[in-house]
N, C-alpha and C. Protein backbone atom coordinates (compact mmCIF):
# COMPACT_ATOMS: atom_id res chain seq x y z
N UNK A 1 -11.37 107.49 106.85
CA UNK A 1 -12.70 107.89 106.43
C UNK A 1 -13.26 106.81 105.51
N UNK A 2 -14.35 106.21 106.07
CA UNK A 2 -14.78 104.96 105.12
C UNK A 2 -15.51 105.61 104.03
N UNK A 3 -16.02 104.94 103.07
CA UNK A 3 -16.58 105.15 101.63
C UNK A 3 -18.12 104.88 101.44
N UNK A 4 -18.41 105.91 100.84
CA UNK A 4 -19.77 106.10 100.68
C UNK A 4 -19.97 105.52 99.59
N UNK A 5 -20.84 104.04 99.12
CA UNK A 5 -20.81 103.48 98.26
C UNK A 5 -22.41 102.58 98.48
N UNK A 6 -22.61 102.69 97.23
CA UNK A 6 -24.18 102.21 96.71
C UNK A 6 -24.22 100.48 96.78
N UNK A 7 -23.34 100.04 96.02
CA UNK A 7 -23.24 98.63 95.90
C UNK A 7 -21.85 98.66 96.30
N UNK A 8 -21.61 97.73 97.53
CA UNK A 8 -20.40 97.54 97.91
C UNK A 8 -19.38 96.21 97.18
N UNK A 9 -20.39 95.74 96.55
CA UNK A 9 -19.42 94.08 95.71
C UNK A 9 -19.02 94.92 94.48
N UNK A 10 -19.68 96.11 93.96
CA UNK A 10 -18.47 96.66 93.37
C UNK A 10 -16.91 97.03 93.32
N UNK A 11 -17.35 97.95 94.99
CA UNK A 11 -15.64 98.16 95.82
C UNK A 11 -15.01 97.15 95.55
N UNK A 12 -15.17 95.92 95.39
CA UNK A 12 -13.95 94.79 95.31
C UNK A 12 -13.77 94.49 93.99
N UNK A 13 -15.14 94.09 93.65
CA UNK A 13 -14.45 93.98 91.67
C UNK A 13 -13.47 94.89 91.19
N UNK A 14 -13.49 96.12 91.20
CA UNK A 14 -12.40 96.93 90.79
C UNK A 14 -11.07 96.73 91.68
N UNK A 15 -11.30 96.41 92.79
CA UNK A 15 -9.73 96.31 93.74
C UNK A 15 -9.62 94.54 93.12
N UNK A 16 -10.44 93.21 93.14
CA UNK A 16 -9.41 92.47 92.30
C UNK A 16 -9.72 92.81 90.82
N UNK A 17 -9.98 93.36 89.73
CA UNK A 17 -9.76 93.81 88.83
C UNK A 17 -8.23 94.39 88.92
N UNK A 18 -7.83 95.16 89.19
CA UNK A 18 -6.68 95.97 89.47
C UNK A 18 -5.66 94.97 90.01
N UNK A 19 -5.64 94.34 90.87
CA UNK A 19 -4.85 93.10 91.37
C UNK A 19 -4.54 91.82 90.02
N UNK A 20 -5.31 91.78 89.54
CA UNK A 20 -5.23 91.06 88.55
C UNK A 20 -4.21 91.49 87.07
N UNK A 21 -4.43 92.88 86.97
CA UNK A 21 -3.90 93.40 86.12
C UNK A 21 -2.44 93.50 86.40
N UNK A 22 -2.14 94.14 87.42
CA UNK A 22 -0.85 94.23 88.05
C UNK A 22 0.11 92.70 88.15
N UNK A 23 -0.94 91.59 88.38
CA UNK A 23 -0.13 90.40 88.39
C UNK A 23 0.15 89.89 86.85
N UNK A 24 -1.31 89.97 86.31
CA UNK A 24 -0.97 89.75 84.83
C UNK A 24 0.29 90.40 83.99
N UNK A 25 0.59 91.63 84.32
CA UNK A 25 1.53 92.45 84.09
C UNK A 25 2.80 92.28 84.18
N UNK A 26 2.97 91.69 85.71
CA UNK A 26 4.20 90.94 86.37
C UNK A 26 4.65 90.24 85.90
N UNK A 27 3.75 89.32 85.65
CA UNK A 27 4.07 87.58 85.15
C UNK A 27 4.39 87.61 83.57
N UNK A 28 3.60 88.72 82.80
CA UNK A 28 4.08 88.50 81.65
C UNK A 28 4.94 89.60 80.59
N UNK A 29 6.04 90.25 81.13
CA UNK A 29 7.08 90.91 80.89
C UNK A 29 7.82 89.94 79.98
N UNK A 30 8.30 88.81 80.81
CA UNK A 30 9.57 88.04 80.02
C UNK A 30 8.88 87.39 79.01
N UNK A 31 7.47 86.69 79.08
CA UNK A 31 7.33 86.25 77.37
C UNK A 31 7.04 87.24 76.52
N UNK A 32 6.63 88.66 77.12
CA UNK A 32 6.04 90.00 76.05
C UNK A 32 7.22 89.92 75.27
N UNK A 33 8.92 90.26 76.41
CA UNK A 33 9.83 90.60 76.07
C UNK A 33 10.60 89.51 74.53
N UNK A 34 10.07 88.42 75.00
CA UNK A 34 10.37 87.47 74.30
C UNK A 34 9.76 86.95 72.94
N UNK A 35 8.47 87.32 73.14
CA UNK A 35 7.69 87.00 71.74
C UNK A 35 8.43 88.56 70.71
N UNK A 36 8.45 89.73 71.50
CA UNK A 36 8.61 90.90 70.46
C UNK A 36 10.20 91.31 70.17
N UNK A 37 11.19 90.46 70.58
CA UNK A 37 12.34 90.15 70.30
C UNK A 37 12.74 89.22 69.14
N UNK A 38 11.72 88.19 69.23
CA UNK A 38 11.85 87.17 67.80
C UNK A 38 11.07 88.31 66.72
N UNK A 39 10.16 88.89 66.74
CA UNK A 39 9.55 89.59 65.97
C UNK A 39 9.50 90.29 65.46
N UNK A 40 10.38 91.57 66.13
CA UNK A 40 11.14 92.94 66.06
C UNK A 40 12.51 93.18 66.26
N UNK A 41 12.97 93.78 65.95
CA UNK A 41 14.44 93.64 66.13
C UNK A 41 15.02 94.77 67.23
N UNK A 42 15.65 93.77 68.08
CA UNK A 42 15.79 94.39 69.72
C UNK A 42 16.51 95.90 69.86
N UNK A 43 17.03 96.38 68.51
CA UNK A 43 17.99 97.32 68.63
C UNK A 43 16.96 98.29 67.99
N UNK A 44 15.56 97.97 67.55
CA UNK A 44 14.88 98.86 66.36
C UNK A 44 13.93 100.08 67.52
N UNK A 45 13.61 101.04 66.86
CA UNK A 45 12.50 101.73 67.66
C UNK A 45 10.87 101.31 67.63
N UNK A 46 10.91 100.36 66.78
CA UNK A 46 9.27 99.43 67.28
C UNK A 46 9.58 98.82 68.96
N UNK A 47 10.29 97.90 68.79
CA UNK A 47 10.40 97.37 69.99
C UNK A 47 10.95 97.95 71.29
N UNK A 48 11.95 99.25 71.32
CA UNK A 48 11.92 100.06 72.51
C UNK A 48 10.95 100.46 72.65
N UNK A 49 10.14 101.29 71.98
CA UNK A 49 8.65 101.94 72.12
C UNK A 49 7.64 100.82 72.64
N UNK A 50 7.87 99.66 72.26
CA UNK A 50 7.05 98.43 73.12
C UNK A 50 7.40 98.18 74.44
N UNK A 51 8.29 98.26 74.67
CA UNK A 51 9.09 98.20 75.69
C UNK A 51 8.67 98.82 76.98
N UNK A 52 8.62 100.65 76.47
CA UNK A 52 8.70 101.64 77.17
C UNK A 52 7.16 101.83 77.43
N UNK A 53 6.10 101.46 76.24
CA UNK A 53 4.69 101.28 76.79
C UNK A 53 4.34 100.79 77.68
N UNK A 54 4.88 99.25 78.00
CA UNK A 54 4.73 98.40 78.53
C UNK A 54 5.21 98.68 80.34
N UNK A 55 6.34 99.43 80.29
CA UNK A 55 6.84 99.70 81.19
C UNK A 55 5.69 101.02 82.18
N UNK A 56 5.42 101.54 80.99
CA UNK A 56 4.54 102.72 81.19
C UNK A 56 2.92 102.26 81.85
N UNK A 57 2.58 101.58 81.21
CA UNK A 57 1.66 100.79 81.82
C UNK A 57 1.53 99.92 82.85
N UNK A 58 2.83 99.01 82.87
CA UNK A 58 2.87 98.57 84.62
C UNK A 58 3.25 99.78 85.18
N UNK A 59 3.88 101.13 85.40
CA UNK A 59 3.67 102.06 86.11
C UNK A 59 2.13 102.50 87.19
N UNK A 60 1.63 102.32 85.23
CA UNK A 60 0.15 103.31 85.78
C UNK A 60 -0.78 102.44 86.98
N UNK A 61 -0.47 100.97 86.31
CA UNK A 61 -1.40 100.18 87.14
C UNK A 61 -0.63 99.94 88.78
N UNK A 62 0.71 100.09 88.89
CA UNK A 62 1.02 99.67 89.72
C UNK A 62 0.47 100.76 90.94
N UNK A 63 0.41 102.12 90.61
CA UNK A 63 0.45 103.02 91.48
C UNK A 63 -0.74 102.96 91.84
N UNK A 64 -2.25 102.53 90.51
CA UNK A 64 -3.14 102.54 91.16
C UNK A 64 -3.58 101.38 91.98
N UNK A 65 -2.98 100.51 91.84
CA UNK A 65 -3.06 98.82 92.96
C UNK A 65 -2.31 99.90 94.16
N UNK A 66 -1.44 100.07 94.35
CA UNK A 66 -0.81 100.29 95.42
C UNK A 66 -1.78 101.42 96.43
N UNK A 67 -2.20 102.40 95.75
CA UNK A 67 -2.79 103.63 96.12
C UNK A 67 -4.34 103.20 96.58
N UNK A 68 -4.82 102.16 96.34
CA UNK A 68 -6.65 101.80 96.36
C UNK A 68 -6.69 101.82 97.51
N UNK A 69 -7.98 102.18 97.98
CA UNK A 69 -8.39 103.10 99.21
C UNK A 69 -8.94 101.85 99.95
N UNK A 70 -8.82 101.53 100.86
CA UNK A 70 -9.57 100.09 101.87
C UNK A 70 -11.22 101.15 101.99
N UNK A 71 -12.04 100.20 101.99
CA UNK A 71 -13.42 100.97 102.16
C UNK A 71 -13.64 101.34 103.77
N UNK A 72 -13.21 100.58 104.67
CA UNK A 72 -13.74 101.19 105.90
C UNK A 72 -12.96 101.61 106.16
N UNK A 73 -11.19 102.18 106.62
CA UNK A 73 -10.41 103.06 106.91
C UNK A 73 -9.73 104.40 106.12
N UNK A 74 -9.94 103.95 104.52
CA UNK A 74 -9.91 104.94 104.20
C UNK A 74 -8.18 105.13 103.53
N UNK A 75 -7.85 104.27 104.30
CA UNK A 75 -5.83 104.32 103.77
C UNK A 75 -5.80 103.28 102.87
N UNK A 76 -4.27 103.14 102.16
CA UNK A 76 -4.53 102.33 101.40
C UNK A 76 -4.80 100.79 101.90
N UNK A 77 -4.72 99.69 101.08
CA UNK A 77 -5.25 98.46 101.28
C UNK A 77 -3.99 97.34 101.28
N UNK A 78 -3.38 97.89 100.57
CA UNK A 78 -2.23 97.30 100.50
C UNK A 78 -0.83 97.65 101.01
N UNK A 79 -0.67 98.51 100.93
CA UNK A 79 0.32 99.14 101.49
C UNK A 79 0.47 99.47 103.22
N UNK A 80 0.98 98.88 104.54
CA UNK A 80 1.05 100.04 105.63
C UNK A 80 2.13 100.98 105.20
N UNK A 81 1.93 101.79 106.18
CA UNK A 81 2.83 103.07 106.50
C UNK A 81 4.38 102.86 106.97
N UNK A 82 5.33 102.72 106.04
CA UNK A 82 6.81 101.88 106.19
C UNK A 82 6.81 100.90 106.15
N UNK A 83 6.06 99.98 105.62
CA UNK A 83 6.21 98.60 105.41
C UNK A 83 5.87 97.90 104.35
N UNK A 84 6.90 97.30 103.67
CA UNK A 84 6.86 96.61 102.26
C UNK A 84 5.75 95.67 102.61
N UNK A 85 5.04 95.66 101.69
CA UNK A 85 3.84 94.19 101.36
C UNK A 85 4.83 93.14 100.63
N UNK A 86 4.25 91.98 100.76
CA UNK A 86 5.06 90.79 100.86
C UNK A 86 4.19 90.59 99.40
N UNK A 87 4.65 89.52 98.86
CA UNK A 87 4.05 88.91 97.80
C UNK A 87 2.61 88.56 98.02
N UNK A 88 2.56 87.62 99.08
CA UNK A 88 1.16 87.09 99.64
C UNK A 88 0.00 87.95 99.83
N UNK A 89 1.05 89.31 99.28
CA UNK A 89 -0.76 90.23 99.83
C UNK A 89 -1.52 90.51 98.70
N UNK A 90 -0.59 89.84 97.16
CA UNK A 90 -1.40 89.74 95.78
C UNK A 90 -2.44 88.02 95.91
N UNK A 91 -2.46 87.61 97.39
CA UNK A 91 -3.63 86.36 97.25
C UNK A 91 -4.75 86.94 97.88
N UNK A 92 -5.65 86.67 97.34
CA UNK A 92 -7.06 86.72 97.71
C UNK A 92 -7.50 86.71 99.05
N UNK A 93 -8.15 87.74 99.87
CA UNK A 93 -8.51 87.35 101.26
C UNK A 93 -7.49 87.67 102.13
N UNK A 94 -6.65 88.65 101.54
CA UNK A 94 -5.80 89.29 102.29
C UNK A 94 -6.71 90.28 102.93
N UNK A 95 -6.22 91.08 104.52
CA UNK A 95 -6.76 91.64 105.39
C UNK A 95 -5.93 93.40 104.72
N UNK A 96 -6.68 93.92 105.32
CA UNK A 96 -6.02 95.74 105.18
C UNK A 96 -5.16 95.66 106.46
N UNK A 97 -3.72 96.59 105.97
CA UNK A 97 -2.64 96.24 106.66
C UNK A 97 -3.01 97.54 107.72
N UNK A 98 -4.02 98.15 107.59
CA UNK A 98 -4.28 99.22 108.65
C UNK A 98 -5.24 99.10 109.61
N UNK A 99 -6.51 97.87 109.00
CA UNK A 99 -7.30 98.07 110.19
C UNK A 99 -8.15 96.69 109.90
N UNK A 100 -7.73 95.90 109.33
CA UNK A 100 -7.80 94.18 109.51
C UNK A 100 -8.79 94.12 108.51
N UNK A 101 -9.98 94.43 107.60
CA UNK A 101 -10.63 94.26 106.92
C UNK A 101 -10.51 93.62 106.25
N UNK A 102 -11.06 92.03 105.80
CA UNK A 102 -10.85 91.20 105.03
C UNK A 102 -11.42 91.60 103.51
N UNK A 103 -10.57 91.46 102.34
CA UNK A 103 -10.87 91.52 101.17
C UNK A 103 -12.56 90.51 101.03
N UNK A 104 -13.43 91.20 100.08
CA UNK A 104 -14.24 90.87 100.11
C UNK A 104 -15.46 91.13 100.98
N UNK A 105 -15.08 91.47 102.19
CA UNK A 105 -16.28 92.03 103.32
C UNK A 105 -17.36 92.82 102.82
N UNK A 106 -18.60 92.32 103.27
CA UNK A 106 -19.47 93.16 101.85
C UNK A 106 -19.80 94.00 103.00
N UNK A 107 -20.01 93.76 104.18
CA UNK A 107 -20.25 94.61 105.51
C UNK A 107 -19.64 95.34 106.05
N UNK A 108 -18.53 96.26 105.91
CA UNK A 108 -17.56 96.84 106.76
C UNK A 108 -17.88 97.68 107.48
N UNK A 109 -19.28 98.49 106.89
CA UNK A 109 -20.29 99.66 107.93
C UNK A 109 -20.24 99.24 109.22
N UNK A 110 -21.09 97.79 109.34
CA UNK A 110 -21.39 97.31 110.74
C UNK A 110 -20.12 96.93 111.62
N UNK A 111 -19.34 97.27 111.29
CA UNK A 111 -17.88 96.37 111.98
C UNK A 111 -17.25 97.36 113.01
């Protein structure tokens, strides 16, 4: 079921918004882990509670990157149905693994 949407270059700002976050997230675990280890002391409850935020938060974002709705099919965008997404599908101009839609398509109505 495609998406009823006013301005469609929105639909994507928020899907790479969200992509962005999730990578930002990825990539920076080991220096988070590392700056608040010199800083805090690894055995203390400041820094588990940093820890466990942090963890908590790549949760939240991950489910909603994973879960974002492709605008013209309606399933998710990233994810098919039994099949792991590869790294490459966090680059830009990746297609929907359900019904080929290129990231960015400001047209998907007419297609």
């Amino acid at each position: 079921m495609p998406l009823e949407v006013g301005n469609q270059t929105d639909v994507w700002r928020g899907y790479r918004a969200l992509r962005r976050a999730w990578t930002g997230l990825w990539i920076g675990i080991i220096p988070f882990a590392l700056f608040f280890m010199v800083v805090l002391d690894p055995e203390g409850r400041a820094f588990q509670a940093l820890i466990l935020a942090y963890m908590l938060a790549f949760g939240f974002v991950t489910v909603r990157f994973t879960s974002w709705r492709c605008p013209r099919c309606g399933k998710p965008f990233v994810y098919g149905r039994w099949k792991v997404s590869s790294p490459l599908d966090l680059l830009p101009d990746r297609p929907c693994k359900h019904c080929g839609l290129v990231e960015g398509n400001d047209r998907w109505e007419e297609e």
